[in-house]
PDB file of N, CA and C in Angstrom:
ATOM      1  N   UNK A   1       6.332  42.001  35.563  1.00  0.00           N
ATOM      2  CA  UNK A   1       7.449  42.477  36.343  1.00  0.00           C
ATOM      3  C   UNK A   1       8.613  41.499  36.174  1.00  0.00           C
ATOM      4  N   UNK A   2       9.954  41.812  35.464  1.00  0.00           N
ATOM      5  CA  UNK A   2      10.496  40.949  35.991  1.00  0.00           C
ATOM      6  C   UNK A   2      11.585  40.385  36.796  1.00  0.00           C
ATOM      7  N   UNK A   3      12.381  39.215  36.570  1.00  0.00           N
ATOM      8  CA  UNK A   3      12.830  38.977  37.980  1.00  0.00           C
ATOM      9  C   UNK A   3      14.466  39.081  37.572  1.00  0.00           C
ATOM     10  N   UNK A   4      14.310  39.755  38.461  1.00  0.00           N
ATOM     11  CA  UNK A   4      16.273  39.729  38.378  1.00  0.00           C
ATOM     12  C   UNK A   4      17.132  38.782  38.111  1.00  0.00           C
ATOM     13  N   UNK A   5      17.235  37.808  38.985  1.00  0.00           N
ATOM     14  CA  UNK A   5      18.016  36.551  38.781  1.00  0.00           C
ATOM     15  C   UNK A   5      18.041  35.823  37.495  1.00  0.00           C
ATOM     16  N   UNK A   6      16.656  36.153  36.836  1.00  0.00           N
ATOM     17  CA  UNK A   6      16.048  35.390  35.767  1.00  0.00           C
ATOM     18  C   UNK A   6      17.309  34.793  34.902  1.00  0.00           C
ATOM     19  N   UNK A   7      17.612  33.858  34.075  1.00  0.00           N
ATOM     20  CA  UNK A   7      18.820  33.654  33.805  1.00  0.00           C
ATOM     21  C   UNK A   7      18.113  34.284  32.098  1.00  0.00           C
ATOM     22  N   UNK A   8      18.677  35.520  31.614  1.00  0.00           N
ATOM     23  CA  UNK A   8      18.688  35.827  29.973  1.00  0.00           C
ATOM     24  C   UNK A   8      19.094  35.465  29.098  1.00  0.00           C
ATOM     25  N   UNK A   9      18.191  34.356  27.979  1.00  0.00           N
ATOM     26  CA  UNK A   9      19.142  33.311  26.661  1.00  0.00           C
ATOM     27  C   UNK A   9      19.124  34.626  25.892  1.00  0.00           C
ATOM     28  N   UNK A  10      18.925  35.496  26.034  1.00  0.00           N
ATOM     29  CA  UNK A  10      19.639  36.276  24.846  1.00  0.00           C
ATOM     30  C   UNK A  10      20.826  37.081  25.133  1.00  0.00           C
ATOM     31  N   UNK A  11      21.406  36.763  25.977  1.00  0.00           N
ATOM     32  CA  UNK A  11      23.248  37.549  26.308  1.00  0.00           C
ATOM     33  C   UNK A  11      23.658  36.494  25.293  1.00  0.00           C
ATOM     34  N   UNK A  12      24.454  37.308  25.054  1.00  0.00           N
ATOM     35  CA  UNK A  12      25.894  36.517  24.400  1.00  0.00           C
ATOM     36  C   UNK A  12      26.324  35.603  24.821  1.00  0.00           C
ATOM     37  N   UNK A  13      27.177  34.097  24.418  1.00  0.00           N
ATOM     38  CA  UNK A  13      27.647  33.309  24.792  1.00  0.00           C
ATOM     39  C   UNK A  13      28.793  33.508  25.165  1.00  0.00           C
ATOM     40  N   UNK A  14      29.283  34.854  25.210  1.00  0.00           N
ATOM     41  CA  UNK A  14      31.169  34.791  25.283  1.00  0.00           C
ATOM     42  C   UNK A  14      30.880  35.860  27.033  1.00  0.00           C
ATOM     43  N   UNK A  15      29.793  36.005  27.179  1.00  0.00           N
ATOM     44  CA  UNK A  15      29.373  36.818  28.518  1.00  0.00           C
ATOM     45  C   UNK A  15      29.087  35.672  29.284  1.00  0.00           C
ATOM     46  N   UNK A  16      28.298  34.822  29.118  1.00  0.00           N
ATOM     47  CA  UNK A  16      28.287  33.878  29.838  1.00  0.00           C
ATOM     48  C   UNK A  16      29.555  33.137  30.567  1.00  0.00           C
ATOM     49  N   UNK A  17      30.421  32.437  29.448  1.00  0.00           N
ATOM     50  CA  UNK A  17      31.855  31.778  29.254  1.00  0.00           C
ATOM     51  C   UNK A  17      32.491  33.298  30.327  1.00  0.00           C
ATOM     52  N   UNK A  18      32.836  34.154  29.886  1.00  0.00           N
ATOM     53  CA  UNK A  18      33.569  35.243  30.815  1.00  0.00           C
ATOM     54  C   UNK A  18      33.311  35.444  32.275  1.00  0.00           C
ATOM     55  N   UNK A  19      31.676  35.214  32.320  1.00  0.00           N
ATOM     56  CA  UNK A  19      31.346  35.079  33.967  1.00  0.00           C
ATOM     57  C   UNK A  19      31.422  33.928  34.392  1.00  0.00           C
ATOM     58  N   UNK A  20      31.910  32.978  34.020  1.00  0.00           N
ATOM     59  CA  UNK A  20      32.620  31.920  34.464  1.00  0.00           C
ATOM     60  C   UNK A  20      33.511  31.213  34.271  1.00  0.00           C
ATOM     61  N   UNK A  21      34.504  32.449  34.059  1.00  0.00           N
ATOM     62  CA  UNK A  21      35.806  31.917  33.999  1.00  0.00           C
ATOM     63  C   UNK A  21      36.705  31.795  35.181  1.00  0.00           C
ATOM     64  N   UNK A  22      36.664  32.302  35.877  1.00  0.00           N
ATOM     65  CA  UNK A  22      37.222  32.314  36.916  1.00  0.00           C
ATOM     66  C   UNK A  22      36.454  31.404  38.203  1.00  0.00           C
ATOM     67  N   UNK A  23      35.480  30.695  37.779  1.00  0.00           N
ATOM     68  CA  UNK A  23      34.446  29.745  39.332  1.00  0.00           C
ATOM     69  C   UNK A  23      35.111  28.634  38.872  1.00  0.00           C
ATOM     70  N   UNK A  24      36.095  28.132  39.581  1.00  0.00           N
ATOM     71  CA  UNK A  24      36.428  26.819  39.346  1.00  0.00           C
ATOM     72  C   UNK A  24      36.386  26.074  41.069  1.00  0.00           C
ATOM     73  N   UNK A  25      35.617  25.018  40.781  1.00  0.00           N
ATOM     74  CA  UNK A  25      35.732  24.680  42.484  1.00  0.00           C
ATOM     75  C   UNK A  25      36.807  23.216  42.376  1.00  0.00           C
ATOM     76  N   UNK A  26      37.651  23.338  42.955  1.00  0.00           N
ATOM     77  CA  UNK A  26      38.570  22.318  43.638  1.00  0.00           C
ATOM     78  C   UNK A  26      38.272  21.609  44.749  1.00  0.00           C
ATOM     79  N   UNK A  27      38.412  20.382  44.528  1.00  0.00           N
ATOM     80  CA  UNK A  27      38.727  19.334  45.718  1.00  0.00           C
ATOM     81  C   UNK A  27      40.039  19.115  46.421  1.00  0.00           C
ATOM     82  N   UNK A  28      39.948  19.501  47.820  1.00  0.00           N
ATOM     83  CA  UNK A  28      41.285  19.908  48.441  1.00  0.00           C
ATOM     84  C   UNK A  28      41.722  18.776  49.675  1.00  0.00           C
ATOM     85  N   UNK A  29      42.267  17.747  49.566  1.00  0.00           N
ATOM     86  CA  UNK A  29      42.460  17.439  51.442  1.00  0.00           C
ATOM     87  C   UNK A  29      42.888  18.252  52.079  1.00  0.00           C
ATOM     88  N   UNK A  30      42.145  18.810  53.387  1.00  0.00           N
ATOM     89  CA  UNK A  30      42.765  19.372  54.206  1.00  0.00           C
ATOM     90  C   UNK A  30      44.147  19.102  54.850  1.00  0.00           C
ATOM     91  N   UNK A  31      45.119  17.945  55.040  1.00  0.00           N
ATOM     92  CA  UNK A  31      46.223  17.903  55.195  1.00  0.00           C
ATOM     93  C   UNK A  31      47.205  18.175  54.300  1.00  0.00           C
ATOM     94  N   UNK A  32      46.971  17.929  53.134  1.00  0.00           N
ATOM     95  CA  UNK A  32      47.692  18.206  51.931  1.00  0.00           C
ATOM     96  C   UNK A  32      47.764  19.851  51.658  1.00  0.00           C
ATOM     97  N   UNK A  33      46.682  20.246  52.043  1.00  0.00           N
ATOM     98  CA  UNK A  33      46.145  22.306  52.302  1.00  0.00           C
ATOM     99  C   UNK A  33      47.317  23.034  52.927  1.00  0.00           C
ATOM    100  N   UNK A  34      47.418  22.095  54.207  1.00  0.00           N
ATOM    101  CA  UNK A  34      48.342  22.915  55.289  1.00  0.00           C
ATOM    102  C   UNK A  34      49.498  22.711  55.094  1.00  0.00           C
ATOM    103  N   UNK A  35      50.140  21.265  54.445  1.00  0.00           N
ATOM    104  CA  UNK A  35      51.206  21.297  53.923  1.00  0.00           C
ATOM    105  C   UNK A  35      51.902  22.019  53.002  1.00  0.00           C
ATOM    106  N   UNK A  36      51.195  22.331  51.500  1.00  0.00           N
ATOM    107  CA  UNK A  36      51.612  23.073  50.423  1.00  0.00           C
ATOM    108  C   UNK A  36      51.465  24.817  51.265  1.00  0.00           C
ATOM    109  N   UNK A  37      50.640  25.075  52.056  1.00  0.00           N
ATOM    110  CA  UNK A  37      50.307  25.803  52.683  1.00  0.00           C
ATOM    111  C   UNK A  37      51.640  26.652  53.329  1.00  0.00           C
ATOM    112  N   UNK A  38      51.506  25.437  54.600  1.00  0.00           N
ATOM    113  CA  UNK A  38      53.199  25.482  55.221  1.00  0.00           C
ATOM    114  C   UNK A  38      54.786  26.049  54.610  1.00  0.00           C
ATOM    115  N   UNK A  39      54.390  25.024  53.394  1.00  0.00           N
ATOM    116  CA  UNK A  39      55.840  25.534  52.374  1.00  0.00           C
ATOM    117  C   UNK A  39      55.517  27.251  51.961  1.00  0.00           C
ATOM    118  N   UNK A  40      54.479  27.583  51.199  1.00  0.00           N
ATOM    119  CA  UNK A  40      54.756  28.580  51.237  1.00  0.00           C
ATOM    120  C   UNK A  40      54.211  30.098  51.567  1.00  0.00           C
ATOM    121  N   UNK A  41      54.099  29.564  52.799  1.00  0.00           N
ATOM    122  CA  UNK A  41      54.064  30.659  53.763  1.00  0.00           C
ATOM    123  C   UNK A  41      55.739  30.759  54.622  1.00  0.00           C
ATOM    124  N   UNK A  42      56.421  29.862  54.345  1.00  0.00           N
ATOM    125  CA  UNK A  42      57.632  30.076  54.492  1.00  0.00           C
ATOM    126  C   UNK A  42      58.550  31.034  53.131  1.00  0.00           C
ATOM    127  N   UNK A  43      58.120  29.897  52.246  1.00  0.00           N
ATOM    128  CA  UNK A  43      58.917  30.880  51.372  1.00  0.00           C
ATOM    129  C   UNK A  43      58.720  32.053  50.672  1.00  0.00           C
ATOM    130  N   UNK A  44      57.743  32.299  50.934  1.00  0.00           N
ATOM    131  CA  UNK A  44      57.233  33.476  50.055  1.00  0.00           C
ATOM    132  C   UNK A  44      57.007  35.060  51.319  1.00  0.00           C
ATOM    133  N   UNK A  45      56.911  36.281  50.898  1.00  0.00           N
ATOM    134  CA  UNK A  45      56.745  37.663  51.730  1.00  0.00           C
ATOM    135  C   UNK A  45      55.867  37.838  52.162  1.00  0.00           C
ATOM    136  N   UNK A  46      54.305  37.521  51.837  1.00  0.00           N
ATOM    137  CA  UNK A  46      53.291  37.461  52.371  1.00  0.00           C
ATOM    138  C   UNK A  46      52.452  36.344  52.698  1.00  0.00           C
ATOM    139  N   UNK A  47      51.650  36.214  53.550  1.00  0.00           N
ATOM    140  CA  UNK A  47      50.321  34.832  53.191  1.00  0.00           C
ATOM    141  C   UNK A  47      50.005  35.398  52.274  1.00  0.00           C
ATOM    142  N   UNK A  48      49.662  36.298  52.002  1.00  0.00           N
ATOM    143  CA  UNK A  48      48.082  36.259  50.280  1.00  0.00           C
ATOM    144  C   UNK A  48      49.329  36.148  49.312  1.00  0.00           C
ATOM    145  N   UNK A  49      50.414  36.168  49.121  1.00  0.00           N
ATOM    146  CA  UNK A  49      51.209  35.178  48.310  1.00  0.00           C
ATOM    147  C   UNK A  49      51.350  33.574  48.379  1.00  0.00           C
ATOM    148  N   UNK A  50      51.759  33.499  49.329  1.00  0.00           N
ATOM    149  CA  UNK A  50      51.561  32.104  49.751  1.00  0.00           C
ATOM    150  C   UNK A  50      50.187  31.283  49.339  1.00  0.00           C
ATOM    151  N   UNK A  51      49.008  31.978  49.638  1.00  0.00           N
ATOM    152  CA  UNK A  51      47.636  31.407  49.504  1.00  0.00           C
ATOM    153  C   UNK A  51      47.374  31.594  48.010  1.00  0.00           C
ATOM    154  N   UNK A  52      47.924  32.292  47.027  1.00  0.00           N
ATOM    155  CA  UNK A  52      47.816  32.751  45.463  1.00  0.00           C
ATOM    156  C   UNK A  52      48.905  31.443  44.583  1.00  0.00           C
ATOM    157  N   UNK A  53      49.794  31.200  45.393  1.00  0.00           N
ATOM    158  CA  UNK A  53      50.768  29.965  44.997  1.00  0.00           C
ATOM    159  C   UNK A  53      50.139  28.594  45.727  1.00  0.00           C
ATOM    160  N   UNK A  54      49.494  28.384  46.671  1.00  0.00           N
ATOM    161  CA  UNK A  54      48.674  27.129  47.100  1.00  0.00           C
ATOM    162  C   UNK A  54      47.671  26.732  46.191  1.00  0.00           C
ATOM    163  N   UNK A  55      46.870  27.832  45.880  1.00  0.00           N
ATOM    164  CA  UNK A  55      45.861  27.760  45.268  1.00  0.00           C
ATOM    165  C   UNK A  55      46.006  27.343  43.757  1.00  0.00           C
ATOM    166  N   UNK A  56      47.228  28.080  43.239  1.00  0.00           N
ATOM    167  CA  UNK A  56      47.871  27.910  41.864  1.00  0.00           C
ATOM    168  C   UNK A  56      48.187  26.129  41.488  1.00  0.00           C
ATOM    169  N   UNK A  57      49.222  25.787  43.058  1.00  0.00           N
ATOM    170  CA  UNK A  57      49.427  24.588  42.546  1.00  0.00           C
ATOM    171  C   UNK A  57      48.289  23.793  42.633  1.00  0.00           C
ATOM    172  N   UNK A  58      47.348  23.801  43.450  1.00  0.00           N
ATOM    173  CA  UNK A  58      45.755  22.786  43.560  1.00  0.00           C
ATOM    174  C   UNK A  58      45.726  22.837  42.254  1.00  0.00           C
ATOM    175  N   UNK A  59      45.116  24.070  41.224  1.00  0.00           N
ATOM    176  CA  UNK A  59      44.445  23.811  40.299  1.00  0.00           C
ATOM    177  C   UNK A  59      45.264  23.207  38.954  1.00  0.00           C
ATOM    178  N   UNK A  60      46.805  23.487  39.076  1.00  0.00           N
ATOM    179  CA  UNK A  60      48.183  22.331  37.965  1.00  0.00           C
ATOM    180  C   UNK A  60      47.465  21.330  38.733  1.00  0.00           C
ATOM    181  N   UNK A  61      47.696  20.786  40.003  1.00  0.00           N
ATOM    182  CA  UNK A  61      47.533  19.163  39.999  1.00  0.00           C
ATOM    183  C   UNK A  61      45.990  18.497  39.787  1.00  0.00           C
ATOM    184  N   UNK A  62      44.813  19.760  39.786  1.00  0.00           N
ATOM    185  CA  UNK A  62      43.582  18.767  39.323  1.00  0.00           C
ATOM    186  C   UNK A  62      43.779  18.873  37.858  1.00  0.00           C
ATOM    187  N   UNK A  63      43.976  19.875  36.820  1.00  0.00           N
ATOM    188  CA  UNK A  63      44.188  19.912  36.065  1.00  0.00           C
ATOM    189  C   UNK A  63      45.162  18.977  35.136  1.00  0.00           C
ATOM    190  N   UNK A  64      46.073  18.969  35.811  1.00  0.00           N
ATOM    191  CA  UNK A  64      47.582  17.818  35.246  1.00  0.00           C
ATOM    192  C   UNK A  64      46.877  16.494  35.966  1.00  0.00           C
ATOM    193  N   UNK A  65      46.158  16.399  36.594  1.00  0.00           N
ATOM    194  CA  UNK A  65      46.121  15.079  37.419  1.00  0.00           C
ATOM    195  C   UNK A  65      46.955  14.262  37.906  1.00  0.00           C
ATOM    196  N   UNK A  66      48.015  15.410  38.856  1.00  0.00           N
ATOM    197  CA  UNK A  66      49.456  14.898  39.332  1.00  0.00           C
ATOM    198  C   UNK A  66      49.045  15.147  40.518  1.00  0.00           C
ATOM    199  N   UNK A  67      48.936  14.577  41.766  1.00  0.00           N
ATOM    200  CA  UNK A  67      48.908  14.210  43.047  1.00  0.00           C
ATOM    201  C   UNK A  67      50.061  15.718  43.309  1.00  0.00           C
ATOM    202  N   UNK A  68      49.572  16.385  44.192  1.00  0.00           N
ATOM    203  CA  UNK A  68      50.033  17.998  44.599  1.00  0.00           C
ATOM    204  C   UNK A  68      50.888  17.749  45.837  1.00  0.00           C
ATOM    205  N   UNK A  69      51.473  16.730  46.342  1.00  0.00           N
ATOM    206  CA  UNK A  69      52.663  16.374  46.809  1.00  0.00           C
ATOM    207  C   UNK A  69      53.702  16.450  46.078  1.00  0.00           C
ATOM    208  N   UNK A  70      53.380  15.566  44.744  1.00  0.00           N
ATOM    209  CA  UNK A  70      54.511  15.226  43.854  1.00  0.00           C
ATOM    210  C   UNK A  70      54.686  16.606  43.261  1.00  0.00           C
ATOM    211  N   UNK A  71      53.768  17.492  42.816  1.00  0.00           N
ATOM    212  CA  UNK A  71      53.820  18.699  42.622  1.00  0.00           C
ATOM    213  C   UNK A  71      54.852  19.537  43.431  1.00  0.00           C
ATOM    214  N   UNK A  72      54.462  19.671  45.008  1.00  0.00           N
ATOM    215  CA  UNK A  72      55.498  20.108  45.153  1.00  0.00           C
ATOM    216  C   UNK A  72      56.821  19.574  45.409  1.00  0.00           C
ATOM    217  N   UNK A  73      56.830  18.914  45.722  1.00  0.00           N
ATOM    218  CA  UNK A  73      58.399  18.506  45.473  1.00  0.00           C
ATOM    219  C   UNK A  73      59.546  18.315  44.430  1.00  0.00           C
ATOM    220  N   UNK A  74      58.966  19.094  43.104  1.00  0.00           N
ATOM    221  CA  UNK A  74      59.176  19.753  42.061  1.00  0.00           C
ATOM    222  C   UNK A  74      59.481  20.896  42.334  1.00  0.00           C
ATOM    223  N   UNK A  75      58.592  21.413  43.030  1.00  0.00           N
ATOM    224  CA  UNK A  75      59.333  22.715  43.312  1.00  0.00           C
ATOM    225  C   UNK A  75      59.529  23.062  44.326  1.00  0.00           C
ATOM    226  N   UNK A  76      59.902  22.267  45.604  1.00  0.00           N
ATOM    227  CA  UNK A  76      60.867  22.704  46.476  1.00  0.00           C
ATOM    228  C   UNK A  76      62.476  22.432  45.439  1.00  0.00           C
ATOM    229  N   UNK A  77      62.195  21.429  44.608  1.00  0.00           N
ATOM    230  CA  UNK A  77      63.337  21.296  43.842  1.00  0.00           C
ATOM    231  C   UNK A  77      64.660  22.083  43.250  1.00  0.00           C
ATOM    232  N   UNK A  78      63.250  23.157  43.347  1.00  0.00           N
ATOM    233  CA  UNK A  78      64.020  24.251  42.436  1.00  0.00           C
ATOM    234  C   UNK A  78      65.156  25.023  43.059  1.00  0.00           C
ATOM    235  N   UNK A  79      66.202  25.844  42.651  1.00  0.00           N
ATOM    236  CA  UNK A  79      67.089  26.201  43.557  1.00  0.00           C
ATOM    237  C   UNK A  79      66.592  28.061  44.429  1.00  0.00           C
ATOM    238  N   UNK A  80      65.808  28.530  43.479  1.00  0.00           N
ATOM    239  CA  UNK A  80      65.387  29.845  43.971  1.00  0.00           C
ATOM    240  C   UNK A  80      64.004  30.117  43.546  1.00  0.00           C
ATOM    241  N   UNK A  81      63.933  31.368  43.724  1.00  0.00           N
ATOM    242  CA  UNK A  81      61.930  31.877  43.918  1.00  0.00           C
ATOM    243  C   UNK A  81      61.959  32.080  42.247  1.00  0.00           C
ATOM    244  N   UNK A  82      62.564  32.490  41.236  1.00  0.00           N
ATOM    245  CA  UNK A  82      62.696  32.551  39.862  1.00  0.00           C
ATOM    246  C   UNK A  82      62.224  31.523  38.996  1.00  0.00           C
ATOM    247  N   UNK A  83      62.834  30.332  39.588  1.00  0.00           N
ATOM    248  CA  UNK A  83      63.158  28.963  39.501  1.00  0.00           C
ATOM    249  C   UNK A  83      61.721  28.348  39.568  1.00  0.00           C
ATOM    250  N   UNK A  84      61.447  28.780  40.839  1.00  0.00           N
ATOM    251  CA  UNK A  84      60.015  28.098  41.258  1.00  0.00           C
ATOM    252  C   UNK A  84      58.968  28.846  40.345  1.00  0.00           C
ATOM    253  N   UNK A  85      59.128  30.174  40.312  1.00  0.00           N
ATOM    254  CA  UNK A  85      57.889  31.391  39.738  1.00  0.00           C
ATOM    255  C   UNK A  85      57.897  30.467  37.750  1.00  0.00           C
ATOM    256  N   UNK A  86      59.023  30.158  37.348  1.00  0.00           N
ATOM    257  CA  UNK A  86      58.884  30.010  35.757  1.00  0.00           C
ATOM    258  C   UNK A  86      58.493  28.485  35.850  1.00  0.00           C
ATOM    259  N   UNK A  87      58.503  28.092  36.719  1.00  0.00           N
ATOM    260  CA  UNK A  87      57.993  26.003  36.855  1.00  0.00           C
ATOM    261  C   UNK A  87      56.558  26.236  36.884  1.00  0.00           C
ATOM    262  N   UNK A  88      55.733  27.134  38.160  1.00  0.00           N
ATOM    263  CA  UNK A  88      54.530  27.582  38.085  1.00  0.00           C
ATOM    264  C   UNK A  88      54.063  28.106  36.993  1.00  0.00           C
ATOM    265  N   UNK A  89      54.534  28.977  36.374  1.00  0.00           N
ATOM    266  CA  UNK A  89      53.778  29.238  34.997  1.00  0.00           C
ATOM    267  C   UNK A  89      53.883  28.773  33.643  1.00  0.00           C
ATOM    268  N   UNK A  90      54.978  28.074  33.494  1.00  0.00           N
ATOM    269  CA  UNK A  90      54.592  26.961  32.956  1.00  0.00           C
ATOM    270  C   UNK A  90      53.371  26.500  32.723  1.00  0.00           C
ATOM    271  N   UNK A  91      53.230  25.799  33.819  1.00  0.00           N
ATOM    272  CA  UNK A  91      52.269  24.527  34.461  1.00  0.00           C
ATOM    273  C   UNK A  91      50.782  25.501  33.901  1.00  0.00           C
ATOM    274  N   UNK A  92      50.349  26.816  34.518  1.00  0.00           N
ATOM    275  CA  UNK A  92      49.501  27.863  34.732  1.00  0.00           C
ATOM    276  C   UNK A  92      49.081  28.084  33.112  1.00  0.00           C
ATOM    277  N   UNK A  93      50.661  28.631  32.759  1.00  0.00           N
ATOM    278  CA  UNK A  93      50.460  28.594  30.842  1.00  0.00           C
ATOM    279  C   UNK A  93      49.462  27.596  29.780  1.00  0.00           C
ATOM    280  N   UNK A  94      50.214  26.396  30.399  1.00  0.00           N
ATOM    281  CA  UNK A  94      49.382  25.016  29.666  1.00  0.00           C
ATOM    282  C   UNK A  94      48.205  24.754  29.826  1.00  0.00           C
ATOM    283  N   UNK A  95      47.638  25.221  30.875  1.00  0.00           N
ATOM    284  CA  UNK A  95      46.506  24.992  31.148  1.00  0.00           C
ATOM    285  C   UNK A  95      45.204  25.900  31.261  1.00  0.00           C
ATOM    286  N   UNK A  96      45.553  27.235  30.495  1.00  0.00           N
ATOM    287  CA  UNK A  96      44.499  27.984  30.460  1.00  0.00           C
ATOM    288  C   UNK A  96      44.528  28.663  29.327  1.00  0.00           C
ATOM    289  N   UNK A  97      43.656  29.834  28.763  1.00  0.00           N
ATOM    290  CA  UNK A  97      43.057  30.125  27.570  1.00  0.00           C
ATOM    291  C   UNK A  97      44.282  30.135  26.719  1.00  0.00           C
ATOM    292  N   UNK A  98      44.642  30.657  25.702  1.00  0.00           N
ATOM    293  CA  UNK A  98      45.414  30.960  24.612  1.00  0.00           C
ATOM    294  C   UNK A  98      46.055  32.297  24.312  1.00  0.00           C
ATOM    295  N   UNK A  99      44.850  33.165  24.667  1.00  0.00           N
ATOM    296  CA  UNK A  99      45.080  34.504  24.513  1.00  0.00           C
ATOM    297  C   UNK A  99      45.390  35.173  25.619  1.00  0.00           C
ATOM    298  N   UNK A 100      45.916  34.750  26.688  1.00  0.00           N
ATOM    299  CA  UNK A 100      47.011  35.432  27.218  1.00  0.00           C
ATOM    300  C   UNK A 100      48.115  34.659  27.693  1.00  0.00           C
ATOM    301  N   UNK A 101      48.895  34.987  28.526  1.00  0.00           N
ATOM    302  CA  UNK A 101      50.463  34.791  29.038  1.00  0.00           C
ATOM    303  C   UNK A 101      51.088  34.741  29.934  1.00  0.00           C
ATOM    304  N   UNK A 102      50.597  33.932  31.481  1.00  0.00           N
ATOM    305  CA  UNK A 102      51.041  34.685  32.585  1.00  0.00           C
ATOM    306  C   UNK A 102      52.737  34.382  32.599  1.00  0.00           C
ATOM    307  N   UNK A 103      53.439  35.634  33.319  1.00  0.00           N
ATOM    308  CA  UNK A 103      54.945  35.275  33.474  1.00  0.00           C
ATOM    309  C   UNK A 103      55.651  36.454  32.233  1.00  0.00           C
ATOM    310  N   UNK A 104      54.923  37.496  31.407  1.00  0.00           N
ATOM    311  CA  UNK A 104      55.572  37.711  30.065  1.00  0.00           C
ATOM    312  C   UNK A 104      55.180  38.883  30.379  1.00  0.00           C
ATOM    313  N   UNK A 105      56.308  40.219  30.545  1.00  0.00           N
ATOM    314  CA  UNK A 105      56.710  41.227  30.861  1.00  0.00           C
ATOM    315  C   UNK A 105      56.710  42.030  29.324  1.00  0.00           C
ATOM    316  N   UNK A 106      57.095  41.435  28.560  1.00  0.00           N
ATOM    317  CA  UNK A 106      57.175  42.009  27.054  1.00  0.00           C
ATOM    318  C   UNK A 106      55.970  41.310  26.364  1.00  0.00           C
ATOM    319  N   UNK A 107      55.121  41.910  25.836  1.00  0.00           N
ATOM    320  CA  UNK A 107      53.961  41.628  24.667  1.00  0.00           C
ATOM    321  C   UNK A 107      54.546  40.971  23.432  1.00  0.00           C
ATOM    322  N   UNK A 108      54.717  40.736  22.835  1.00  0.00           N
ATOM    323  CA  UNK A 108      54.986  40.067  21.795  1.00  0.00           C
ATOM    324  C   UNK A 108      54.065  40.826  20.576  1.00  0.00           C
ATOM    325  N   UNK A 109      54.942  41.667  19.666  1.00  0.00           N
ATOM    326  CA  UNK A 109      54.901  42.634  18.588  1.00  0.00           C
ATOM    327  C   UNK A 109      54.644  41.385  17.477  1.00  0.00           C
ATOM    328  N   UNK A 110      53.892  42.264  16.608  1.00  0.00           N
ATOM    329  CA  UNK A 110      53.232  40.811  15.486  1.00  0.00           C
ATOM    330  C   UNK A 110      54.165  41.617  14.068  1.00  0.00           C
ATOM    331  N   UNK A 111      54.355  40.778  13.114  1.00  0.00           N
ATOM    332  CA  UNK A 111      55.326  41.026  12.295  1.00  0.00           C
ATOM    333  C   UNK A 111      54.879  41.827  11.455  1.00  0.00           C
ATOM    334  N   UNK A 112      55.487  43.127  11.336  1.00  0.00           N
ATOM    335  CA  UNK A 112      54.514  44.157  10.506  1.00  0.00           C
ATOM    336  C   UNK A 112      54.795  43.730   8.959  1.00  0.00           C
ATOM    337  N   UNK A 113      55.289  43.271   8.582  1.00  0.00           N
ATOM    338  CA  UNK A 113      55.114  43.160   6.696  1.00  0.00           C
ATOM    339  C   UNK A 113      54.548  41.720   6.599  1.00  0.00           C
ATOM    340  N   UNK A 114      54.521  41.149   7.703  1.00  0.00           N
ATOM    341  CA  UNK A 114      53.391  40.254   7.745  1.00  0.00           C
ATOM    342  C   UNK A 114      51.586  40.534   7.775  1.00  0.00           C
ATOM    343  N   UNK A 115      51.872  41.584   8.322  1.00  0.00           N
ATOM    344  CA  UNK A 115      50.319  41.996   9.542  1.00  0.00           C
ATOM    345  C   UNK A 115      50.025  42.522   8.188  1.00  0.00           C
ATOM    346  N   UNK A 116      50.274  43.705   7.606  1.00  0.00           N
ATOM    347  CA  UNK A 116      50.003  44.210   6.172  1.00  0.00           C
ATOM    348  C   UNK A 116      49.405  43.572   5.243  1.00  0.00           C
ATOM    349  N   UNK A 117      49.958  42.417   4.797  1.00  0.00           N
ATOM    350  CA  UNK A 117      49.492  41.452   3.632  1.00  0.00           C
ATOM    351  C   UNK A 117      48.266  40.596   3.964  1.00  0.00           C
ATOM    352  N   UNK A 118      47.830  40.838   5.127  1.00  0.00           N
ATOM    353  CA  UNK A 118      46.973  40.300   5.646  1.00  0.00           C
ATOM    354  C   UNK A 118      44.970  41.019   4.974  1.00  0.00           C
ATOM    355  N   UNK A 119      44.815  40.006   3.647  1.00  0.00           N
ATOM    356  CA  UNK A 119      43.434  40.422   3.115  1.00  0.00           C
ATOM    357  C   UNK A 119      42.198  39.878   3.499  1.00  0.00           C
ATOM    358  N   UNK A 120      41.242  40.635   4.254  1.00  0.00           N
ATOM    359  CA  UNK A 120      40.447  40.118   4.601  1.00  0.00           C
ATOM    360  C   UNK A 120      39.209  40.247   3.501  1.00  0.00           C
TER     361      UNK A 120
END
C-alpha cells in the first residue's frame, strides 16, 4: 500500500525546484514589520497591497543584505507611487529567475530574421 506523503525520486527535478519556488522563509523583527508596515499601509489603497510591498521589501533586504530600514528610506525617497513601484522591481528583477519580468507590460518580440537562422 502506499503512502502518500512518500517523497517520489522519480519526479522530475524541475517539479521539485517549481514546488519550491515560492517557500521562502524570512527572518523578520517585529518592530522593523510594523514600521515598513506602517509606511505602507499609508501609502498604498489597500492592506493586501501594503502587506505584498512589506513582504517584497523583506525579501530585497535578505536577499541584497541591506538592513530594510535603509531600504526604505530609499523609497520613501522617491517622489511618487511610479517612482517607488520601478525602485521595487528593480530590486525584485535582480533577484529572481531569468525567465520572467516583473514591472513589463510589453513582452519583448524576439528578432524574426534572427529567430529563422536559428539551426538546430
Amino acid at each position: 500500500m502506499p503512502i502518500i506523503d512518500e517523497d517520489n525520486r522519480d519526479l522530475d527535478q524541475t517539479i521539485k525546484i517549481f514546488d519550491n519556488f515560492y517557500n521562502q522563509t524570512l527572518v523578520i523583527n517585529a518592530s522593523e514589520f510594523d514600521i515598513v508596515m506602517g509606511y505602507f499601509t499609508e501609502v498604498c489603497t489597500t492592506k493586501k497591497i501594503a502587506a505584498n510591498f512589506t513582504t517584497a521589501l523583506f525579501q530585497i533586504s535578505q536577499n541584497a543584505e541591506i538592513p530594510v530600514l535603509t531600504l526604505l528610506e530609499f523609497v520613501k525617497g522617491t517622489n511618487n507611487k511610479l517612482q517607488m513601484n520601478q525602485l521595487i522591481t528593480y530590486y525584485l528583477n535582480s533577484f529572481k529567475s531569468k525567465t520572467t519580468l516583473y514591472g513589463v507590460s510589453v513582452v519583448p518580440r524576439p528578432n524574426q530574421s534572427v529567430a529563422r537562422n536559428v539551426v538546430l
